[in-house]
N, C-alpha and C. Protein backbone atom coordinates (compact mmCIF):
# COMPACT_ATOMS: atom_id res chain seq x y z
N UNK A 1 -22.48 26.05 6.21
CA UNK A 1 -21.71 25.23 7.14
C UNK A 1 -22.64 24.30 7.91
N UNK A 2 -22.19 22.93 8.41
CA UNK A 2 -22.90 22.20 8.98
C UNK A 2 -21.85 21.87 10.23
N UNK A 3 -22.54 21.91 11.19
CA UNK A 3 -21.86 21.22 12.87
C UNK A 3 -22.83 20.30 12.97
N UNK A 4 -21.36 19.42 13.04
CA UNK A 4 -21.16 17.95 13.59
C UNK A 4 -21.67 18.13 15.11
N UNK A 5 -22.98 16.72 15.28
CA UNK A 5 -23.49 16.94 15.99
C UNK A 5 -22.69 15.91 17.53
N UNK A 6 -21.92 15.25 16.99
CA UNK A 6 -20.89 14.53 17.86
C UNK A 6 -19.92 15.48 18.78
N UNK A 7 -19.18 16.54 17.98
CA UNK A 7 -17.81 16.82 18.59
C UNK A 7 -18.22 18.36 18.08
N UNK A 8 -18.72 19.07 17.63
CA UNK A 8 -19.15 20.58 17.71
C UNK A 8 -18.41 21.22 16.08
N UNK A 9 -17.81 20.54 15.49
CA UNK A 9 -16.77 21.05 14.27
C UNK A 9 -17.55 21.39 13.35
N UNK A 10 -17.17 22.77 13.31
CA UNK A 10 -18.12 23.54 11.34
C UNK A 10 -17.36 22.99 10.37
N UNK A 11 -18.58 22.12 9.47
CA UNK A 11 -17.85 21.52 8.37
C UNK A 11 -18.59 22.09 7.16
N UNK A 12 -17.61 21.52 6.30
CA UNK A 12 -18.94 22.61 4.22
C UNK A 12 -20.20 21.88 4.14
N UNK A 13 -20.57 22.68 3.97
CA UNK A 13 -22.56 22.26 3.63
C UNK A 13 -21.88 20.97 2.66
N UNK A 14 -21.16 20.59 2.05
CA UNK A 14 -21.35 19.43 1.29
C UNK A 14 -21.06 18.03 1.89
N UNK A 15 -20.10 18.97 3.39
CA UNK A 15 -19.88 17.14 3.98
C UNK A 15 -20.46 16.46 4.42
N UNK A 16 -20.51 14.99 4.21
CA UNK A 16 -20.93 14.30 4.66
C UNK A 16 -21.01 13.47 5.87
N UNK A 17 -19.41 13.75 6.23
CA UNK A 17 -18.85 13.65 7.36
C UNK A 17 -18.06 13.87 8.04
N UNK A 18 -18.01 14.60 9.10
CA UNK A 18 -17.35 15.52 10.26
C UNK A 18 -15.46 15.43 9.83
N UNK A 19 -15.22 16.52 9.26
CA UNK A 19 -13.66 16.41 9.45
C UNK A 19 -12.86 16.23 10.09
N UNK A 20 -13.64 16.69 11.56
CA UNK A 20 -12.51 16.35 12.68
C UNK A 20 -12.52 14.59 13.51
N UNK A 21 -14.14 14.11 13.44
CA UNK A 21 -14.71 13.11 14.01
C UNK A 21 -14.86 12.00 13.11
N UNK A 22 -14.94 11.90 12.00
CA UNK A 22 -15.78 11.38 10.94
C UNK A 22 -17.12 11.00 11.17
N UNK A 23 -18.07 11.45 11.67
CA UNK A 23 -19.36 11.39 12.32
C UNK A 23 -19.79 11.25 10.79
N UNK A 24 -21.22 10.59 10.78
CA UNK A 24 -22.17 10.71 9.61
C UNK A 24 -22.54 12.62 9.95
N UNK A 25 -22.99 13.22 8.96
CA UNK A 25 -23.40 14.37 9.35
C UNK A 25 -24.60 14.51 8.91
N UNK A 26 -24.89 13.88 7.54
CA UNK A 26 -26.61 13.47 7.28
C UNK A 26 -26.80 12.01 7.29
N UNK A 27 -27.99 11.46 8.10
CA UNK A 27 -27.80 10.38 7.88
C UNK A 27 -28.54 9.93 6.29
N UNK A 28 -28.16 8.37 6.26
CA UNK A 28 -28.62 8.00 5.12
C UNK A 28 -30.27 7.35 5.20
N UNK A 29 -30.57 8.21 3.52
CA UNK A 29 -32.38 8.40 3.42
C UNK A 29 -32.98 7.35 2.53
N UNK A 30 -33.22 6.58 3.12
CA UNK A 30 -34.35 5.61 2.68
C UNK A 30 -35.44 6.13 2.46
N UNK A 31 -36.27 5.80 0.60
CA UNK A 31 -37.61 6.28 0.15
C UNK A 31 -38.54 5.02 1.67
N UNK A 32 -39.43 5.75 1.88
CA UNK A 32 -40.38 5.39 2.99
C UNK A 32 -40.80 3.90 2.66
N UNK A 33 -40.73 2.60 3.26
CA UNK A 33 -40.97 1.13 2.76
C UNK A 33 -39.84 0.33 1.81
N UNK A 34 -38.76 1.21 1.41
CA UNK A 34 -37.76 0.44 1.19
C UNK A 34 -37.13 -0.81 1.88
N UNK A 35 -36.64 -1.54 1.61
CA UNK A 35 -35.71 -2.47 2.57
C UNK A 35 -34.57 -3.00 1.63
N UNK A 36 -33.94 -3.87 2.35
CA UNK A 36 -32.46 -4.70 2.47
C UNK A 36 -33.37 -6.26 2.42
N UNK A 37 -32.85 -6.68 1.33
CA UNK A 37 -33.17 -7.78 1.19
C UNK A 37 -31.93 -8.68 0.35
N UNK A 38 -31.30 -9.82 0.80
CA UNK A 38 -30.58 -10.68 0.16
C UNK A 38 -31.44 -11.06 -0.53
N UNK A 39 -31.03 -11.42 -2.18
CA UNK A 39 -31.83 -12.04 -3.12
C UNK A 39 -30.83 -13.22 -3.87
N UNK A 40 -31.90 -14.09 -4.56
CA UNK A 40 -30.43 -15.35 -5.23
C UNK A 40 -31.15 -15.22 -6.77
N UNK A 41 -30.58 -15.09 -7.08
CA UNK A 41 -30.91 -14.77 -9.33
C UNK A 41 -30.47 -15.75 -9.81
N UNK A 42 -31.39 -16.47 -10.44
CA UNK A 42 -31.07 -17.03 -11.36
C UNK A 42 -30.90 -16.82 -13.02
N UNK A 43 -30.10 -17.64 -13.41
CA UNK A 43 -30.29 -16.92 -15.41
C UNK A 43 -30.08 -17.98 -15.90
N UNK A 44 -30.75 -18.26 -16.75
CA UNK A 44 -30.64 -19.42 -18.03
C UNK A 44 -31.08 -18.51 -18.92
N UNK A 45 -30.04 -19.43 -19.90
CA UNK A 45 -29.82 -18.99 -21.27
C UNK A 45 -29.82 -20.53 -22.48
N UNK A 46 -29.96 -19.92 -23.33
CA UNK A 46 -30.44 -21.66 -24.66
C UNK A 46 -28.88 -21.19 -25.38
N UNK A 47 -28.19 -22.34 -25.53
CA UNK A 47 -27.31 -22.52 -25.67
C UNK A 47 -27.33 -22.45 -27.53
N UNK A 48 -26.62 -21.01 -27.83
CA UNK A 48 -26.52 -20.84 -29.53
C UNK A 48 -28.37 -20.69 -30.03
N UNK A 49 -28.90 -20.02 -29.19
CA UNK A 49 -30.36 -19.99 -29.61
C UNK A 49 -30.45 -19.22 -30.66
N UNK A 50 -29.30 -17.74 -30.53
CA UNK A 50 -29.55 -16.60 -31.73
C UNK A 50 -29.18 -16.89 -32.67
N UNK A 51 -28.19 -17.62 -33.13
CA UNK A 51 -27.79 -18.14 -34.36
C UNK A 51 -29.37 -18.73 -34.91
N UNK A 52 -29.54 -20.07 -33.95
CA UNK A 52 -30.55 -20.55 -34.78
C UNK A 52 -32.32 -20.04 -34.83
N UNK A 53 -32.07 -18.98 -34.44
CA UNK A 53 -33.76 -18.04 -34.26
C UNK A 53 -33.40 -17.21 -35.57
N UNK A 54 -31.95 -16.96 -35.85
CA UNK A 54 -31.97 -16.14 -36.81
C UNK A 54 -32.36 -16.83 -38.32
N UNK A 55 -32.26 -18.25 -38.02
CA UNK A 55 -32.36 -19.12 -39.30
C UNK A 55 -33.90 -19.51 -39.62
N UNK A 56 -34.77 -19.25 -38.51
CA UNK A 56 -36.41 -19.83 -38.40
C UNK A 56 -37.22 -18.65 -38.57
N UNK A 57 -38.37 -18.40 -38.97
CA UNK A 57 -39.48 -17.59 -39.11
C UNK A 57 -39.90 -17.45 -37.49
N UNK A 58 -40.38 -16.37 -37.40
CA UNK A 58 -40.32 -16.16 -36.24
C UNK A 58 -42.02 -16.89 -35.49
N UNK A 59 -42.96 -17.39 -36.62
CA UNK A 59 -43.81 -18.29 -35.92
C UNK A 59 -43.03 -19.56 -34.80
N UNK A 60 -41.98 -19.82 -35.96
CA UNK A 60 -41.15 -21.29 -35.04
C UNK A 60 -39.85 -21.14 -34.37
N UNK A 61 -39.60 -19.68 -33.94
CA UNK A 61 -39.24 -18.96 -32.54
C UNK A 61 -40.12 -19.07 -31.77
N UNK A 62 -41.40 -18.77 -32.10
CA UNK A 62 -42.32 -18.47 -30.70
C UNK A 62 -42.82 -20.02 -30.26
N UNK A 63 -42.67 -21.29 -31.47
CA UNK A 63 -43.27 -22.23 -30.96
C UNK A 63 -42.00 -22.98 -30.27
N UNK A 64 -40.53 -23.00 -30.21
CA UNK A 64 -40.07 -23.19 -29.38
C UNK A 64 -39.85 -22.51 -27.91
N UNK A 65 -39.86 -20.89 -27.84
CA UNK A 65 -39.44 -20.24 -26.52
C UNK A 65 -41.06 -20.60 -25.94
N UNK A 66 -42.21 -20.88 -26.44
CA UNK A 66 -43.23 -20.79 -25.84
C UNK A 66 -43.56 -22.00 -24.63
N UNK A 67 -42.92 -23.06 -24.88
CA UNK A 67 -43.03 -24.22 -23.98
C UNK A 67 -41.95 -23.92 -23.49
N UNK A 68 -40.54 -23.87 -23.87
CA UNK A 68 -39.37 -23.47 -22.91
C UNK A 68 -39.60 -22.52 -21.72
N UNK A 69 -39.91 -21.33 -22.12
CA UNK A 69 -40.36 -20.42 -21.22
C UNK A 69 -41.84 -20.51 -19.91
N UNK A 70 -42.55 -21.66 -20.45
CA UNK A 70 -43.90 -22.22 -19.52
C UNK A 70 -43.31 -22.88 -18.62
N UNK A 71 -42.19 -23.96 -19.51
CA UNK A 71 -41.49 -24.74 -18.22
C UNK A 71 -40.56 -24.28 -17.43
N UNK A 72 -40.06 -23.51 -17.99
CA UNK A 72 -38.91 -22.78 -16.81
C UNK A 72 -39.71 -21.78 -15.66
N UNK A 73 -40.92 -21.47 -15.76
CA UNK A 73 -41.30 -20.34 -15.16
C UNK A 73 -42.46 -21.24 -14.00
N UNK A 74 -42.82 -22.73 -14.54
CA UNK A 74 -43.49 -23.46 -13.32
C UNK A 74 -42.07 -23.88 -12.66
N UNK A 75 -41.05 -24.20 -13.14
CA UNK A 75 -40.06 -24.82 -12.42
C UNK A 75 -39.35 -24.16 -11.30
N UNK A 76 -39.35 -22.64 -11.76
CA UNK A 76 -38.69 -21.46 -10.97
C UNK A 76 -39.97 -21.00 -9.86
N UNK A 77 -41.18 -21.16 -10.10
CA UNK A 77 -42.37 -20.64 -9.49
C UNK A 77 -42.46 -21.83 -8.19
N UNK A 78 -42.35 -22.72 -8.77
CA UNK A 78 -43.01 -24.30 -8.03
C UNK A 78 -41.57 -24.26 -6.92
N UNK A 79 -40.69 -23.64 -7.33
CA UNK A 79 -39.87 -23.75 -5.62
C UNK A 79 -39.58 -22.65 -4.82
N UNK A 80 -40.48 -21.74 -5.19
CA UNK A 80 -40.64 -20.18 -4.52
C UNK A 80 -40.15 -19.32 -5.33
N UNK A 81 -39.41 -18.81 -6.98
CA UNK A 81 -39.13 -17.94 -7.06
C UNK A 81 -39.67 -17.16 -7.65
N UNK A 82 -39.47 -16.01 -8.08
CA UNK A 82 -40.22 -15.22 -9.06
C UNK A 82 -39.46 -14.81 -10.76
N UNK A 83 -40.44 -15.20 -11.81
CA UNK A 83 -39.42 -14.44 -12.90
C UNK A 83 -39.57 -13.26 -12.40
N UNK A 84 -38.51 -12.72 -13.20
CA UNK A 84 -38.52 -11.23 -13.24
C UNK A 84 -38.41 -10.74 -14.65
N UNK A 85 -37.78 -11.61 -15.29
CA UNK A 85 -37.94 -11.37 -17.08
C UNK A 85 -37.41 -12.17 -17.96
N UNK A 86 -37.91 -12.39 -19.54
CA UNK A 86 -37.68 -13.30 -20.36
C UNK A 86 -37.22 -11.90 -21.27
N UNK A 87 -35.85 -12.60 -21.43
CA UNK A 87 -35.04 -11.24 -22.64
C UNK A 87 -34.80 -12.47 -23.59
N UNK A 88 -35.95 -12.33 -24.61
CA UNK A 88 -35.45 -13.80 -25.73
C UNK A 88 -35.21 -15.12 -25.11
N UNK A 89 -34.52 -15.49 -25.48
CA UNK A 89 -34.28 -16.87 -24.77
C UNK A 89 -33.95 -16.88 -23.22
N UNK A 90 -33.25 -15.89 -22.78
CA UNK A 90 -33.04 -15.49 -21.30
C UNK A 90 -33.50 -15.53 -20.30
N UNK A 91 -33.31 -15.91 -19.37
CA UNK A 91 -34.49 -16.18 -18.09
C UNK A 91 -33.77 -15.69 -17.14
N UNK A 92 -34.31 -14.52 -16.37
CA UNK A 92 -34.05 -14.15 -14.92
C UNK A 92 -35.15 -14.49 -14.08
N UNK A 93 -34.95 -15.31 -12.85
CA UNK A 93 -36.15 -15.30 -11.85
C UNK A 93 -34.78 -15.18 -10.46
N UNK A 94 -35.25 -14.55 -9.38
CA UNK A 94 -35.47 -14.13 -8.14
C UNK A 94 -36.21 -14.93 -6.99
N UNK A 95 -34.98 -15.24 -5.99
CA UNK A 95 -35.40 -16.15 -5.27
C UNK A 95 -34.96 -15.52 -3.40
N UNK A 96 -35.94 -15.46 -2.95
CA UNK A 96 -35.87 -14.31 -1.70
C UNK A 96 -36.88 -13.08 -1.88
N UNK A 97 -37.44 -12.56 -2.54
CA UNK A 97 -38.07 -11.16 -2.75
C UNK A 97 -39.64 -11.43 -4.05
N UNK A 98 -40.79 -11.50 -3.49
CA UNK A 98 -40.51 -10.44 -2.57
C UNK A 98 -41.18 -11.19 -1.30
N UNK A 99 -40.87 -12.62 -1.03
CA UNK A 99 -40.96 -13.72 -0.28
C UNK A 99 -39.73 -14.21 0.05
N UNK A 100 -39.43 -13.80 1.27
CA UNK A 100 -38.30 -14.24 1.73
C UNK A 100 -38.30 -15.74 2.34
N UNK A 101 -37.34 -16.65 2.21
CA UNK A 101 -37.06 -18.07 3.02
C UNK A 101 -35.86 -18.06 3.41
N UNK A 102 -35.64 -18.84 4.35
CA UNK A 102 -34.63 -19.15 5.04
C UNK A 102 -33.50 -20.05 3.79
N UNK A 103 -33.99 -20.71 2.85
CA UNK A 103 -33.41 -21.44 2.43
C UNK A 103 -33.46 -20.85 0.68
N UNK A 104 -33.88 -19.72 0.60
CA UNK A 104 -33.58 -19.45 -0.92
C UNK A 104 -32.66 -19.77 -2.06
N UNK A 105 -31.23 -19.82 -1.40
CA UNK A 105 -30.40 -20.37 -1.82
C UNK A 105 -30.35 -21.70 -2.76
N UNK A 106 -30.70 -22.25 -1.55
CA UNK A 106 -31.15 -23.70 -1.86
C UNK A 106 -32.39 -24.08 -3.07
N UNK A 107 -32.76 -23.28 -2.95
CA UNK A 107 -34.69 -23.29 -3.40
C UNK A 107 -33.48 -23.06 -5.39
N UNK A 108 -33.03 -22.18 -4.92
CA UNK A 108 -32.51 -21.44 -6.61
C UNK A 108 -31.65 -22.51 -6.76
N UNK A 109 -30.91 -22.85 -6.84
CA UNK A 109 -29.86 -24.33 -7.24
C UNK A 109 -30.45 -25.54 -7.56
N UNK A 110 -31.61 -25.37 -6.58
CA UNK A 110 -32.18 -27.15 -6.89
C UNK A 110 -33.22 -26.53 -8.06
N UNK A 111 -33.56 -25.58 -8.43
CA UNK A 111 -34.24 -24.85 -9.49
C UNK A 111 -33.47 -25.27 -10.83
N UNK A 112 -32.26 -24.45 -10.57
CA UNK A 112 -30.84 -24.43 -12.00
C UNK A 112 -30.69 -26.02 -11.96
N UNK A 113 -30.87 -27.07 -11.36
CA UNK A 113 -30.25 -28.48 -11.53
C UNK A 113 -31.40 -28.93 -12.48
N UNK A 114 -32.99 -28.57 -11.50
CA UNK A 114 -34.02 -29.65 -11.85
C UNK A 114 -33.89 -28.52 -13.95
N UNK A 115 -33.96 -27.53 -13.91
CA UNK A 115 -33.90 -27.02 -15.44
C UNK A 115 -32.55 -27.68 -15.95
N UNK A 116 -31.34 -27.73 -15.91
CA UNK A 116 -30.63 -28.57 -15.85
C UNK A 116 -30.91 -29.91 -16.70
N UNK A 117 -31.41 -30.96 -15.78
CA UNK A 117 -32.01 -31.77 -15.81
C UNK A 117 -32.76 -32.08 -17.17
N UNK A 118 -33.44 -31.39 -16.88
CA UNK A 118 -35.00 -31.26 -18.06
C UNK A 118 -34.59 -31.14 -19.00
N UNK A 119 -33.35 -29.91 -19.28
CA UNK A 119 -33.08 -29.49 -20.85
C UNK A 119 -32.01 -30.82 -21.46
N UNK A 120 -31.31 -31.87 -20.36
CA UNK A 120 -30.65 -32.73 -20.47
C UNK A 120 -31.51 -34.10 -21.71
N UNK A 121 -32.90 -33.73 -21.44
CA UNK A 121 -33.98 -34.73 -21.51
C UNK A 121 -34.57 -34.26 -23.04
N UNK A 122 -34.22 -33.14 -23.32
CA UNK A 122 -35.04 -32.38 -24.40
C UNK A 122 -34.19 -32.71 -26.27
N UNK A 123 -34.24 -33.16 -26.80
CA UNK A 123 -33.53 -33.24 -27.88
C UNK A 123 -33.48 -31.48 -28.58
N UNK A 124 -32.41 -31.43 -29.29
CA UNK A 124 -31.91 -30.36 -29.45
C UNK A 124 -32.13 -28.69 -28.78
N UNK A 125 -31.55 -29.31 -27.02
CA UNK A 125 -31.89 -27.99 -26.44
C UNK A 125 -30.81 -28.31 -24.97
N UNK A 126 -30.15 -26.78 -24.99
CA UNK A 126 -28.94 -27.00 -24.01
C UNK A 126 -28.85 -25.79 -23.43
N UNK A 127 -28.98 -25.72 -22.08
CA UNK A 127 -29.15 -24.52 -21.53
C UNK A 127 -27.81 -24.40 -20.52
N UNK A 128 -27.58 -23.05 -20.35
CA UNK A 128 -26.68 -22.64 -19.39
C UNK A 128 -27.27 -22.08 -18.41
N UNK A 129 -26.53 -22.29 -16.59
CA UNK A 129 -27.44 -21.73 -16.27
C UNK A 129 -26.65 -21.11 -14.87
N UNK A 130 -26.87 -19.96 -14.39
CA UNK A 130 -25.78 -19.09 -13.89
C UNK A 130 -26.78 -18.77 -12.00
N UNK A 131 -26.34 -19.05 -11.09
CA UNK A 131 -27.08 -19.14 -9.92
C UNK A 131 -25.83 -17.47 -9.48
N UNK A 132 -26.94 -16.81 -8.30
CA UNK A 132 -25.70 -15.29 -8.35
C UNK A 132 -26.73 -14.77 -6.98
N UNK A 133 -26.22 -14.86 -6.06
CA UNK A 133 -26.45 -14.15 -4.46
C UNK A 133 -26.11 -13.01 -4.62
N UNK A 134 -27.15 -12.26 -4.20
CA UNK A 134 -26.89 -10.48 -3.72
C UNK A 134 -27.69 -10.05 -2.99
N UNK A 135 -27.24 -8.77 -2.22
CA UNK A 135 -27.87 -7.70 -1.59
C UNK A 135 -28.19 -6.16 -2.46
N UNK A 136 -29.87 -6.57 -2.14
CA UNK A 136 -30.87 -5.40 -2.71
C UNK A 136 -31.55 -4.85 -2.10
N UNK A 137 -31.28 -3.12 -1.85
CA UNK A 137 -32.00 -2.76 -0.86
C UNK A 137 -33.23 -2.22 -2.54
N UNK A 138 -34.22 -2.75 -2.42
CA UNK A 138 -35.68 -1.68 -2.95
C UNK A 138 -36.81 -2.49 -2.40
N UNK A 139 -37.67 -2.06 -2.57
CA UNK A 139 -39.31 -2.02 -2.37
C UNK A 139 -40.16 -1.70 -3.41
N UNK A 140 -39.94 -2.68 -4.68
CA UNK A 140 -40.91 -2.14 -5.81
C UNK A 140 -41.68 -1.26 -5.92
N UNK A 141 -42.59 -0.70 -6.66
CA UNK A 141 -43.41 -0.41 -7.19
C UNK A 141 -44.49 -1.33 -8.08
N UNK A 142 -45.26 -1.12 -8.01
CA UNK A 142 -45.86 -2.00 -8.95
C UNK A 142 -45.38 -1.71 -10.60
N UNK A 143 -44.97 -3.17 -10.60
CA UNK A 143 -44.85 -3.45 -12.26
C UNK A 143 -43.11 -2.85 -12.12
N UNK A 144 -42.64 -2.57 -10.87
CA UNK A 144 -41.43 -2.76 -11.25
C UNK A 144 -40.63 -3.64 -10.84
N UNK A 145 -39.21 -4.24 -11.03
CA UNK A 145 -38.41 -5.54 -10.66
C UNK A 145 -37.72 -5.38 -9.53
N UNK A 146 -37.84 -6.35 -8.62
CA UNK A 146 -37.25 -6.48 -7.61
C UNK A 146 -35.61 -6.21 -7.62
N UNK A 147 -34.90 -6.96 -8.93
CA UNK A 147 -33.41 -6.54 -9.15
C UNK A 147 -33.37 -5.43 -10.06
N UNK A 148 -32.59 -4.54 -9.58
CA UNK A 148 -32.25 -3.69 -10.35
C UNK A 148 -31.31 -3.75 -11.65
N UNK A 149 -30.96 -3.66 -12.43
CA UNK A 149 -29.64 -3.93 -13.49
C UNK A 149 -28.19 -3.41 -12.96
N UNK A 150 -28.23 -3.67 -11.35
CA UNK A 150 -26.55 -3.28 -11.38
C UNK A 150 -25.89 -4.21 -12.03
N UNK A 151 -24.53 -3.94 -11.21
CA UNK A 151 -22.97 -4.26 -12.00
C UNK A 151 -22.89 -5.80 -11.86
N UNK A 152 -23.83 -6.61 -10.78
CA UNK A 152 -23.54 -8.06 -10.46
C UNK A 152 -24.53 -8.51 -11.51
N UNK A 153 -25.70 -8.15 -11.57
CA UNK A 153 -26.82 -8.17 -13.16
C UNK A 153 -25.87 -8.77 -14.26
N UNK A 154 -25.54 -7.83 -14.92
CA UNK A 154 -24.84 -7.30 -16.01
C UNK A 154 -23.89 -8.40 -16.32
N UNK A 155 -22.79 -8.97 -14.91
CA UNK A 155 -21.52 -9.56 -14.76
C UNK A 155 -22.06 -10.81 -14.90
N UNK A 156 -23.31 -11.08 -14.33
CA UNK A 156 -23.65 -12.61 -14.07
C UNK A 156 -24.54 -12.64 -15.64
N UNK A 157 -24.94 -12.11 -16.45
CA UNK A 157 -25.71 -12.37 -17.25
C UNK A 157 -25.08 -12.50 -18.67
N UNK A 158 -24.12 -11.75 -18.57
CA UNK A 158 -22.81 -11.76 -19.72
C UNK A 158 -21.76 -13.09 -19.57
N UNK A 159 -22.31 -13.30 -18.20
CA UNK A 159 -20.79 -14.58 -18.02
C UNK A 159 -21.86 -15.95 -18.35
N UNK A 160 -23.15 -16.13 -18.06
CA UNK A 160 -24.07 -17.12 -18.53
C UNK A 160 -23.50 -17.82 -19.61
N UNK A 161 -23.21 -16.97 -20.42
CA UNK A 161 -23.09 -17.40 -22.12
C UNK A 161 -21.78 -17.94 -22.29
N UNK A 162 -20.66 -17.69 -20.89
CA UNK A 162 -19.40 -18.49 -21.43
C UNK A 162 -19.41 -19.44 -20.58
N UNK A 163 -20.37 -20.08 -19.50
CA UNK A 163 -20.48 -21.17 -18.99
C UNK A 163 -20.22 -22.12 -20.01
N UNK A 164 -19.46 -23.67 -19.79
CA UNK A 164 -19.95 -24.66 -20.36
C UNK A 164 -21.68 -24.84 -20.05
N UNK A 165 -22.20 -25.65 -21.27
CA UNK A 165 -23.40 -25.91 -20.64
C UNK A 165 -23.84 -26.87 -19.45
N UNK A 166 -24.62 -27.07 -19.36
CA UNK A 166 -25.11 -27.66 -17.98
C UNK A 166 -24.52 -28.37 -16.70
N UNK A 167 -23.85 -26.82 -16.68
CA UNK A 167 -22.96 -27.05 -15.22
C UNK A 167 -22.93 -25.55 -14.69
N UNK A 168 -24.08 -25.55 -13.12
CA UNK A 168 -24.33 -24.37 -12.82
C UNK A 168 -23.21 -24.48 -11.71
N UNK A 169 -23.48 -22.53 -11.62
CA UNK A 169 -22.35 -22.33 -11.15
C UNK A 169 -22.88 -21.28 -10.04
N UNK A 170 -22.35 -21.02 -9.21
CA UNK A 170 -22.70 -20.13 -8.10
C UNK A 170 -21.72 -18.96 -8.11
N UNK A 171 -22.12 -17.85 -7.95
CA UNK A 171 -21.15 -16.42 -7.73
C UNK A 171 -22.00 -15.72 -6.70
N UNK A 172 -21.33 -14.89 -6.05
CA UNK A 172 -21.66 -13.97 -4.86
C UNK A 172 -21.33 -12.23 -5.24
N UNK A 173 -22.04 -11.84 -5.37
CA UNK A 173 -21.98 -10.78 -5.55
C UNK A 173 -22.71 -9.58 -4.67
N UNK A 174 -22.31 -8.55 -3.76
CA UNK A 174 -22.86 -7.47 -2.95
C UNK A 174 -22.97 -6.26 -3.63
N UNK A 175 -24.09 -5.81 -3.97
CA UNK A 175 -23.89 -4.33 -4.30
C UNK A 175 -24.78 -2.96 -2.69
């Protein structure tokens, strides 16, 4: 049994909170250096890339994602963000964490336009590109990612691919 330290009530070792009060009864445990951090994700994706990677030797896969991926990662870097990973053609970078600005938001959109932009300029290359606000409470580890793969991950990275192309789009998502 646990008593609620508000109003005196024996509640089951499993509650969490006071039956009679609704008091917290344990509070909630943060690993030591964790935090709450709003983050803004970005994702680009190459528009029908797997079809045509499946048609090329994979030397002339790597000699296209190899400049694609240099330029997207000064473009995302050069306005504060961070990749966080290249899944094939895929690009996640992170904008807020683990450098926070006042204007991250901003920093990630004018990111998705200026790539945007660029892939507008590129003969046979069309990117989609998906801008997505959230709240993340972690504190890496080294060598691990600031976003975790929740449910706004997943939602924003699957919906990339049914964007028209080069028209970003903003979603809000809280986990």
């Amino acid at each position: 049994m646990v008593t609620c330290p508000n109003c005196g009530q024996e509640n089951p070792a499993a509650a969490r909170f006071c039956n009679s009060c609704a008091t917290p009864l344990q509070p909630e445990e943060r690993p030591i250096g964790e935090e709450r951090k709003t983050v803004t994700v970005v994702f680009v994706d190459l528009v029908d890339f797997t079809a045509r990677a499946e048609q090329l030797d994979p030397e002339d896969v790597r000699a296209v994602l190899s400049p694609y991926h240099a330029h997207l990662r000064d473009e995302l870097e050069r306005r504060g963000g961070t990749v966080e990973k290249f899944i094939g053609d895929a690009v996640m970078a992170v904008f807020g964490a683990p450098v926070a600005h006042e204007d991250d938001p901003e920093r990630a959109v004018r990111a998705a336009l200026a790539i945007r932009d660029w892939s507008a300029e590129q003969p046979d290359l069309q990117v989609r590109v998906a801008v997505c606000l959230a709240a993340q409470r972690s504190k890496p580890r080294e060598q691990e990612a600031w976003v975790r793969p929740d449910s706004f991950v997943a939602t924003a990275s699957a919906s990339v691919s049914q964007l028209p192309s080069r028209e970003p789009t903003e979603r809000r998502a809280w986990s």
